[in-house]
PDB file of N, CA and C in Angstrom:
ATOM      1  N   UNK A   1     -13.056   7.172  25.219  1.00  0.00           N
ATOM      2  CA  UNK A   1     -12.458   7.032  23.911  1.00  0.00           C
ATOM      3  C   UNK A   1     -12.362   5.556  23.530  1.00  0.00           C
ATOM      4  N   UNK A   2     -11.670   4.401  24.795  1.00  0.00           N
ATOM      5  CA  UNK A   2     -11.969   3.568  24.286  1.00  0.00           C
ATOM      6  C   UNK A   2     -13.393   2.849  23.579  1.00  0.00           C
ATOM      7  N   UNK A   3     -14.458   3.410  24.281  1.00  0.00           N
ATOM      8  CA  UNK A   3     -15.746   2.654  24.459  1.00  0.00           C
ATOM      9  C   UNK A   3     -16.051   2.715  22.930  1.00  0.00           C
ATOM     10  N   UNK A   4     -15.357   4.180  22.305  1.00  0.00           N
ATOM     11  CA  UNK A   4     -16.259   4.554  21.165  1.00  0.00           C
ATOM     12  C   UNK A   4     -15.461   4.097  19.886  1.00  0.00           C
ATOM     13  N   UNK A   5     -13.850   3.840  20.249  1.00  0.00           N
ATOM     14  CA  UNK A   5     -13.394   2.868  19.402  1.00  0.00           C
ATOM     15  C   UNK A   5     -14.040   1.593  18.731  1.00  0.00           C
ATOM     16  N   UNK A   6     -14.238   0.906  20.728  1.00  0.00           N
ATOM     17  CA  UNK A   6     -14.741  -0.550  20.563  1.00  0.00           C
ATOM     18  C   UNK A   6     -16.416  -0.478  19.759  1.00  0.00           C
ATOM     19  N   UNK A   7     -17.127   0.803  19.923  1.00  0.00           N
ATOM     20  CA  UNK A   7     -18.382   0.432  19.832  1.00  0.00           C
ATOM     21  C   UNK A   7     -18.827   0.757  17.772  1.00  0.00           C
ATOM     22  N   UNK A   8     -16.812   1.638  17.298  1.00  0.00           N
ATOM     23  CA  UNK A   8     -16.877   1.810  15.785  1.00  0.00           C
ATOM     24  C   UNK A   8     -16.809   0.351  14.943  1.00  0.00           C
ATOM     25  N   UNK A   9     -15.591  -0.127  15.754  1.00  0.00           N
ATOM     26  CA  UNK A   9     -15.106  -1.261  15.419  1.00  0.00           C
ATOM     27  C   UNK A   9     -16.344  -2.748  15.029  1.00  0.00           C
ATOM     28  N   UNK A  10     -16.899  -2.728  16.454  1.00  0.00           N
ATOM     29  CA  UNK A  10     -17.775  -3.255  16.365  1.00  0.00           C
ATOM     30  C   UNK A  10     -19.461  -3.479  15.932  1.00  0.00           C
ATOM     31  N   UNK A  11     -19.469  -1.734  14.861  1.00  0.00           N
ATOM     32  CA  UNK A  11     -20.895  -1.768  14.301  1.00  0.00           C
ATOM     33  C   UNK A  11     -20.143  -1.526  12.735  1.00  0.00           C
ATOM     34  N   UNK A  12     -18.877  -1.415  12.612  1.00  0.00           N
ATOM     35  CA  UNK A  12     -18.318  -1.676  11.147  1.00  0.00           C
ATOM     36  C   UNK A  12     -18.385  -3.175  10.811  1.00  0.00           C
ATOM     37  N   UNK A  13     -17.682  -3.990  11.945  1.00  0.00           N
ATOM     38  CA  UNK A  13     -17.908  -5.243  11.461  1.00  0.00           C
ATOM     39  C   UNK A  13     -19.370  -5.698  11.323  1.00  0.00           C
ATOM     40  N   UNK A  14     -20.332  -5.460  12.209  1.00  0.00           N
ATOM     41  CA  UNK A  14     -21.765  -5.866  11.885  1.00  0.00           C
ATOM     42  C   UNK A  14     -22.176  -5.582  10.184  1.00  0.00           C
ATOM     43  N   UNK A  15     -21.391  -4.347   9.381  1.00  0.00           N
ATOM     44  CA  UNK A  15     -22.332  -3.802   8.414  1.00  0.00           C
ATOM     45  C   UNK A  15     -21.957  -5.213   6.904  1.00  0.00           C
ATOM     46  N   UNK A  16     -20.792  -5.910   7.604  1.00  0.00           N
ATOM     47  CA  UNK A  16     -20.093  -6.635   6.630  1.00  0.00           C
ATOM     48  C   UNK A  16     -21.245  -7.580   6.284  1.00  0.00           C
ATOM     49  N   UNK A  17     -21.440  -8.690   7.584  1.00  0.00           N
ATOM     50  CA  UNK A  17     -22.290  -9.638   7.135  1.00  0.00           C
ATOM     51  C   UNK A  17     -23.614  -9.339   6.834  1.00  0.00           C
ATOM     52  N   UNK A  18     -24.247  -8.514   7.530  1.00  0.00           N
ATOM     53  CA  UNK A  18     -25.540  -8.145   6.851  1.00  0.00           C
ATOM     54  C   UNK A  18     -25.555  -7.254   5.498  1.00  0.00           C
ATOM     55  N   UNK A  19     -24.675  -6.796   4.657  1.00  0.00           N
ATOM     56  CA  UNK A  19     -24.551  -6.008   3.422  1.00  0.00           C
ATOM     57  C   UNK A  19     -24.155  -7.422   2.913  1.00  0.00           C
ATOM     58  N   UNK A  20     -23.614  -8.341   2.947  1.00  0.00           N
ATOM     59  CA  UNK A  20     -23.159  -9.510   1.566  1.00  0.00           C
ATOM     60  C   UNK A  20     -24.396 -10.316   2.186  1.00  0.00           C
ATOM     61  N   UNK A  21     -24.946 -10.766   2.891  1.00  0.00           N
ATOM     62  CA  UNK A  21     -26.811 -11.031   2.723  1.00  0.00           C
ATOM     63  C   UNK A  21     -27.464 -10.518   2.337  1.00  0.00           C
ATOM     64  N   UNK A  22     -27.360  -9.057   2.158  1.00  0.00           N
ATOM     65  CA  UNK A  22     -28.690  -8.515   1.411  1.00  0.00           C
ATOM     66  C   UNK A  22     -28.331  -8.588  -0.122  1.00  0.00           C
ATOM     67  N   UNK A  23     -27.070  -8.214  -0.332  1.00  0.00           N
ATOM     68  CA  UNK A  23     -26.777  -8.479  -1.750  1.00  0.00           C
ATOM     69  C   UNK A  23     -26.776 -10.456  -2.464  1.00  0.00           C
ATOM     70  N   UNK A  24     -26.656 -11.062  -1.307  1.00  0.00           N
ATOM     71  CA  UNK A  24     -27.014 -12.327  -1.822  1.00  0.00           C
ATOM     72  C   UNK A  24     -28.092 -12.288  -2.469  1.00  0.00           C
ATOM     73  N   UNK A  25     -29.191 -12.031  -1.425  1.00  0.00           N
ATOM     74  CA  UNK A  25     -30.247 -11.859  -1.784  1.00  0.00           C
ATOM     75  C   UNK A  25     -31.276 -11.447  -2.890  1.00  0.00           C
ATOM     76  N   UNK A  26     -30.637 -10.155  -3.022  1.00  0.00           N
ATOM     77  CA  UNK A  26     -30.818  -9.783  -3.944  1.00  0.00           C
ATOM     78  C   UNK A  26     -30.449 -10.176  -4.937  1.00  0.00           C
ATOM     79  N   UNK A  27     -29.465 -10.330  -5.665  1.00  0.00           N
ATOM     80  CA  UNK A  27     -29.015 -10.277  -6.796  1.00  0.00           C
ATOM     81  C   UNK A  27     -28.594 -11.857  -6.980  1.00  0.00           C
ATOM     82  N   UNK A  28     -29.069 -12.240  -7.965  1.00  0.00           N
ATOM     83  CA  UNK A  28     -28.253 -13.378  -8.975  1.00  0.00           C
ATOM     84  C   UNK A  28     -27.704 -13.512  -9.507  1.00  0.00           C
ATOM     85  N   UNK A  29     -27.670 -12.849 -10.096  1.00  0.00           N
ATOM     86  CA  UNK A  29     -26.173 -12.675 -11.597  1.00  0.00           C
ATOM     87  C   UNK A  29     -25.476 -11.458 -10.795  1.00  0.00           C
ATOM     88  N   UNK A  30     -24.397 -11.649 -11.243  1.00  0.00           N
ATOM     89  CA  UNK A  30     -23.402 -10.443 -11.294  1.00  0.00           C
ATOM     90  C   UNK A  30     -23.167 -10.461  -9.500  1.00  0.00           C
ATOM     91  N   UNK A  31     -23.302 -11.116  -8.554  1.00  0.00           N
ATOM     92  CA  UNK A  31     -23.062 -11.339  -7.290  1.00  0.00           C
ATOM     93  C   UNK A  31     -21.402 -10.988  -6.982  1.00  0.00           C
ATOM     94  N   UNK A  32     -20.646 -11.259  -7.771  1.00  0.00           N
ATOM     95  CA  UNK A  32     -19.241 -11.075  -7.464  1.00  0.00           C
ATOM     96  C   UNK A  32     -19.095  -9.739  -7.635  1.00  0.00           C
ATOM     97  N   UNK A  33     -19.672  -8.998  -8.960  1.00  0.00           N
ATOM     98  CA  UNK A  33     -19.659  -7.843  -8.685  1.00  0.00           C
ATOM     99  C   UNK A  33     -19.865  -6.920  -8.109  1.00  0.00           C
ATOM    100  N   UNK A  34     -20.962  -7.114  -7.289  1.00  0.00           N
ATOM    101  CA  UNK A  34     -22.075  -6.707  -6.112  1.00  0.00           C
ATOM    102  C   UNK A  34     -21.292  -6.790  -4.695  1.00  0.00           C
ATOM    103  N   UNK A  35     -20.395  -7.674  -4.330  1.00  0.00           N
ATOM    104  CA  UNK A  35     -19.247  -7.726  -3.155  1.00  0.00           C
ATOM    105  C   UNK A  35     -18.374  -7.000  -3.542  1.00  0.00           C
ATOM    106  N   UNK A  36     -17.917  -6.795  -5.048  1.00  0.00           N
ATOM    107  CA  UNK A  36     -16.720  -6.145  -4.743  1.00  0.00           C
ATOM    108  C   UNK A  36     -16.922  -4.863  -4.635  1.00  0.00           C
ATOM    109  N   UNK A  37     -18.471  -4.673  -5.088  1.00  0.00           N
ATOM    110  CA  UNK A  37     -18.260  -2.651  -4.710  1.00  0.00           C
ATOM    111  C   UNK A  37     -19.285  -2.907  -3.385  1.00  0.00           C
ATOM    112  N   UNK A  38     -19.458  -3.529  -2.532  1.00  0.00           N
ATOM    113  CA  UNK A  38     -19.928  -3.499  -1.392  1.00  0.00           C
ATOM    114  C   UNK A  38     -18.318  -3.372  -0.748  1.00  0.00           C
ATOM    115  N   UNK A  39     -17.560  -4.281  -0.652  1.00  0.00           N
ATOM    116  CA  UNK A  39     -16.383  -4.650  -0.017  1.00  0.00           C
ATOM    117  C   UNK A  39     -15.704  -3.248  -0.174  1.00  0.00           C
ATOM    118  N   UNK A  40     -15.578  -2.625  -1.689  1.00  0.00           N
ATOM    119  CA  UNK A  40     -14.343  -1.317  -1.999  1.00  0.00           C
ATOM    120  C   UNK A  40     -15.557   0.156  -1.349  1.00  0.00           C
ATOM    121  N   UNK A  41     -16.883  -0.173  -1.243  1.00  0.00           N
ATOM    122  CA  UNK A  41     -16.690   1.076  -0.604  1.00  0.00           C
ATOM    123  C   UNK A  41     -16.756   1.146   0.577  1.00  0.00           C
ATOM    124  N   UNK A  42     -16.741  -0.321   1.565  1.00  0.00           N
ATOM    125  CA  UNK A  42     -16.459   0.125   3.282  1.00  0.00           C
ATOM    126  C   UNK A  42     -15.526   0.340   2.941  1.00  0.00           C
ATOM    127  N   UNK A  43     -14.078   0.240   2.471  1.00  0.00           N
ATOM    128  CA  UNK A  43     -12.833   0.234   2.671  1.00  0.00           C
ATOM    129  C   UNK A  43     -12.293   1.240   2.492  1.00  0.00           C
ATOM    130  N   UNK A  44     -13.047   1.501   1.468  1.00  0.00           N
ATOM    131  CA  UNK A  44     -13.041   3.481   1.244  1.00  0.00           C
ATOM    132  C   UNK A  44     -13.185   4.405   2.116  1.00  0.00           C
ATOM    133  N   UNK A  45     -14.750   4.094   2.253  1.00  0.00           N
ATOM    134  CA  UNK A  45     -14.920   4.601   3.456  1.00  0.00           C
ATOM    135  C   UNK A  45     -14.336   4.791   4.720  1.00  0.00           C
ATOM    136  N   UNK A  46     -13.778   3.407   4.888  1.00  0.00           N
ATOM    137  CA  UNK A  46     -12.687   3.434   6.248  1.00  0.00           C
ATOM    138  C   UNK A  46     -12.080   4.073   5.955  1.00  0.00           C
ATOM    139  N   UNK A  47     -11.343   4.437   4.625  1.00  0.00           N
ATOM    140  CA  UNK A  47      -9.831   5.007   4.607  1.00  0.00           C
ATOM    141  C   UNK A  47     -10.041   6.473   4.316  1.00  0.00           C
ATOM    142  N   UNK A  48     -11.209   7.515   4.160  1.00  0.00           N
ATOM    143  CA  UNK A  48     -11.564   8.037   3.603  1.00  0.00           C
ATOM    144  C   UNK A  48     -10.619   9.475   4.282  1.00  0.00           C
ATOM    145  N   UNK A  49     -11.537   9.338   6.346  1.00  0.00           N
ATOM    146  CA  UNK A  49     -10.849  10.153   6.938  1.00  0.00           C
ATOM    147  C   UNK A  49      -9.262   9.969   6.671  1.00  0.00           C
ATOM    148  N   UNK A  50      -8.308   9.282   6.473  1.00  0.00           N
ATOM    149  CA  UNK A  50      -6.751   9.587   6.524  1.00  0.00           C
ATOM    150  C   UNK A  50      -6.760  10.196   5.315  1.00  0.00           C
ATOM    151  N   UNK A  51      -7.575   9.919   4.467  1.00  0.00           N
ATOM    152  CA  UNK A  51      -7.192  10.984   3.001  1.00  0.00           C
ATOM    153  C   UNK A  51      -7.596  12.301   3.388  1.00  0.00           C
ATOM    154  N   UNK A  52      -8.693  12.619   4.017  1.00  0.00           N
ATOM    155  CA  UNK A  52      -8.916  14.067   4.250  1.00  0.00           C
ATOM    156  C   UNK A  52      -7.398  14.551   5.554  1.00  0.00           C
ATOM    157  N   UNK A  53      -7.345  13.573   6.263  1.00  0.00           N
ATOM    158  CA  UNK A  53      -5.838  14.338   7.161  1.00  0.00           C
ATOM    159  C   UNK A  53      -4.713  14.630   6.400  1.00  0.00           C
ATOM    160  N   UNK A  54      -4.751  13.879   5.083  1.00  0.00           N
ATOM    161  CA  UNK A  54      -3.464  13.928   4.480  1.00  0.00           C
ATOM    162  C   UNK A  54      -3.556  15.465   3.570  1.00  0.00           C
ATOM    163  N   UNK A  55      -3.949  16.004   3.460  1.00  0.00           N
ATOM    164  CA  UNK A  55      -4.811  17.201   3.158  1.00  0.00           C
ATOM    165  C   UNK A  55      -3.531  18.333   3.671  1.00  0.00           C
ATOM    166  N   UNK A  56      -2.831  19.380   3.239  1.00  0.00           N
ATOM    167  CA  UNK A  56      -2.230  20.423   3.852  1.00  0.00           C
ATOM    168  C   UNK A  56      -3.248  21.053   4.314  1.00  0.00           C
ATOM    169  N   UNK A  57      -4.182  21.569   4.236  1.00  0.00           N
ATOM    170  CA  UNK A  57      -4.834  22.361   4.941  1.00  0.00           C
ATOM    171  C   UNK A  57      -5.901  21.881   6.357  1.00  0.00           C
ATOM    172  N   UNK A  58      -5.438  20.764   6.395  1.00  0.00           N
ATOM    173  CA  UNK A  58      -6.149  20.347   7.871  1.00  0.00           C
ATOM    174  C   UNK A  58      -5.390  20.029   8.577  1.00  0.00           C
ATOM    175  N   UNK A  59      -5.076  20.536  10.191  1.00  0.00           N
ATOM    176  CA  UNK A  59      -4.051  20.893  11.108  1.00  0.00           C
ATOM    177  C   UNK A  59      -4.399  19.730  12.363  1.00  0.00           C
ATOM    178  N   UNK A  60      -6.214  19.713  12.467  1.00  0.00           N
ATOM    179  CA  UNK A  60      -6.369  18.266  13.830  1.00  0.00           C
ATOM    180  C   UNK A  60      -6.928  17.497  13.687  1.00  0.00           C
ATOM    181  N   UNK A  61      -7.436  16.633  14.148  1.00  0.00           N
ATOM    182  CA  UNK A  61      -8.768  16.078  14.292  1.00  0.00           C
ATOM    183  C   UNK A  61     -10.067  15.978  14.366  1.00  0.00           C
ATOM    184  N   UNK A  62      -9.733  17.654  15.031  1.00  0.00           N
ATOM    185  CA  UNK A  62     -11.424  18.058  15.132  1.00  0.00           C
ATOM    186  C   UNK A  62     -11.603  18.363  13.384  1.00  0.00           C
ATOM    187  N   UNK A  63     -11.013  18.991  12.718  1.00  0.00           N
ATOM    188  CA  UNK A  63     -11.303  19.423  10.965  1.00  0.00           C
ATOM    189  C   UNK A  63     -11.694  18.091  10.479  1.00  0.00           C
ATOM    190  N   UNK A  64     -11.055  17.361  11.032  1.00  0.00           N
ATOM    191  CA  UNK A  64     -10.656  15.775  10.459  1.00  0.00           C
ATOM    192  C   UNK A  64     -12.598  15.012  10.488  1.00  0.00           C
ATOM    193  N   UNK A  65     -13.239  15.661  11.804  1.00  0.00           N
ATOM    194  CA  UNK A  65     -14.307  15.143  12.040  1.00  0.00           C
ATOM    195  C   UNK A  65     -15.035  16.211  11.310  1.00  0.00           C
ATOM    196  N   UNK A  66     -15.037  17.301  11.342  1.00  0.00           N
ATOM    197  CA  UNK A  66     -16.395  18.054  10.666  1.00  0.00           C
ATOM    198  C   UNK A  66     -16.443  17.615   9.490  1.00  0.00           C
ATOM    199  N   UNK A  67     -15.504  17.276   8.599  1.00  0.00           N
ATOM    200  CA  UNK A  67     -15.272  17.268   7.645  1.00  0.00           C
ATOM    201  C   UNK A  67     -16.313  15.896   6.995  1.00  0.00           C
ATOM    202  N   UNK A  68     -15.378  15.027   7.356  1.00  0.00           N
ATOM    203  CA  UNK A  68     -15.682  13.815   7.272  1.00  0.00           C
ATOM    204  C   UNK A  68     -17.649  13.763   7.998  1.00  0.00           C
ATOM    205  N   UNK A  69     -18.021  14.309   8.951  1.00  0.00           N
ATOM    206  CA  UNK A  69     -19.560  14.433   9.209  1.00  0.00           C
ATOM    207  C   UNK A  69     -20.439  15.534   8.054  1.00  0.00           C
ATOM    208  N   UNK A  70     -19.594  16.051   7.909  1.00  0.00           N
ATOM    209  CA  UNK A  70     -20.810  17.401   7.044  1.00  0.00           C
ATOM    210  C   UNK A  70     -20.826  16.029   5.429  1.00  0.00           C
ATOM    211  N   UNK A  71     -20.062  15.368   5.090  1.00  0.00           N
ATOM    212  CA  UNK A  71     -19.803  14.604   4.546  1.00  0.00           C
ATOM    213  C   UNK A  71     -20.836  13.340   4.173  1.00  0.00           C
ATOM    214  N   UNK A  72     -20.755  12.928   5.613  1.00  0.00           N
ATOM    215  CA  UNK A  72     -21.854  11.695   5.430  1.00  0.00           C
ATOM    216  C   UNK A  72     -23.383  12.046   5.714  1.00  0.00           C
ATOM    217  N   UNK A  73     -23.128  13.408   6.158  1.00  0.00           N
ATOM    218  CA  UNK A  73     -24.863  14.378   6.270  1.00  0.00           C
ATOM    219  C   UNK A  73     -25.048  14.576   4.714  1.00  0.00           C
ATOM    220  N   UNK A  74     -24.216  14.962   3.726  1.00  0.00           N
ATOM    221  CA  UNK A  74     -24.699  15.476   2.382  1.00  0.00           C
ATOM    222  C   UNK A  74     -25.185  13.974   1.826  1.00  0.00           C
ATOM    223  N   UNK A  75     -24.212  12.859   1.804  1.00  0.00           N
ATOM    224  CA  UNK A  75     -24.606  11.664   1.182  1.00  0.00           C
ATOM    225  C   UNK A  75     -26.015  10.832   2.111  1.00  0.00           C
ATOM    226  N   UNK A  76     -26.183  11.162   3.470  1.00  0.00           N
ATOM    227  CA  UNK A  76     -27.620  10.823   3.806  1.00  0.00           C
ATOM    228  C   UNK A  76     -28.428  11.762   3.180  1.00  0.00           C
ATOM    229  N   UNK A  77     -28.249  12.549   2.774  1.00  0.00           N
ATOM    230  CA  UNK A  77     -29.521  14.073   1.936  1.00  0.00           C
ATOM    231  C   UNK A  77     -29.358  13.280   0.907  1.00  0.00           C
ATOM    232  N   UNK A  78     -28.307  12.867   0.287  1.00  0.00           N
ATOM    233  CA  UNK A  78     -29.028  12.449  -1.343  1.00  0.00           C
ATOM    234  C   UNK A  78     -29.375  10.984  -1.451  1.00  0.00           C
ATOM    235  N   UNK A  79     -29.157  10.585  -0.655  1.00  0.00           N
ATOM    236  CA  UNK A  79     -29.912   8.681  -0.464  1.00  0.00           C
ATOM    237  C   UNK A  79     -31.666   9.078  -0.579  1.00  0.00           C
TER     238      UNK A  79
END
């Protein structure tokens, strides 16, 4: 459990600096805008699972994970 903490922790922080380089990159104008919805949707994202726990109808963790996976399977199908 720890390993997979350390190994979330540590490929969330990787997605930071390489997502505000590619958007450097990319974009010229409007760059501030481009961080702030890079920045609001990891954060979202991070916070996403406690909104689905906060949910009356989800009782553990395990709901907590299907949920949140059948989730990021539909948004990899529509990328």
């Amino acid at each position: 459990m720890l390993a997979a903490r350390f190994g979330t922790g540590f490929f969330l922080a990787g997605i930071y600096p390489v997502g505000m380089k590619i958007a450097a990159d990319y974009y010229e104008k409007g760059l501030g805008k481009t961080l702030g919805y890079l920045v609001g949707a990891l954060a979202f994202g991070k916070a996403f699972p406690y909104v689905i726990k906060s949910l009356e109808f989800v009782n553990n963790f395990e709901t907590v994970i299907k949920i949140t996976s059948a989730i990021a399977v539909f948004g990899g199908l529509l990328l």
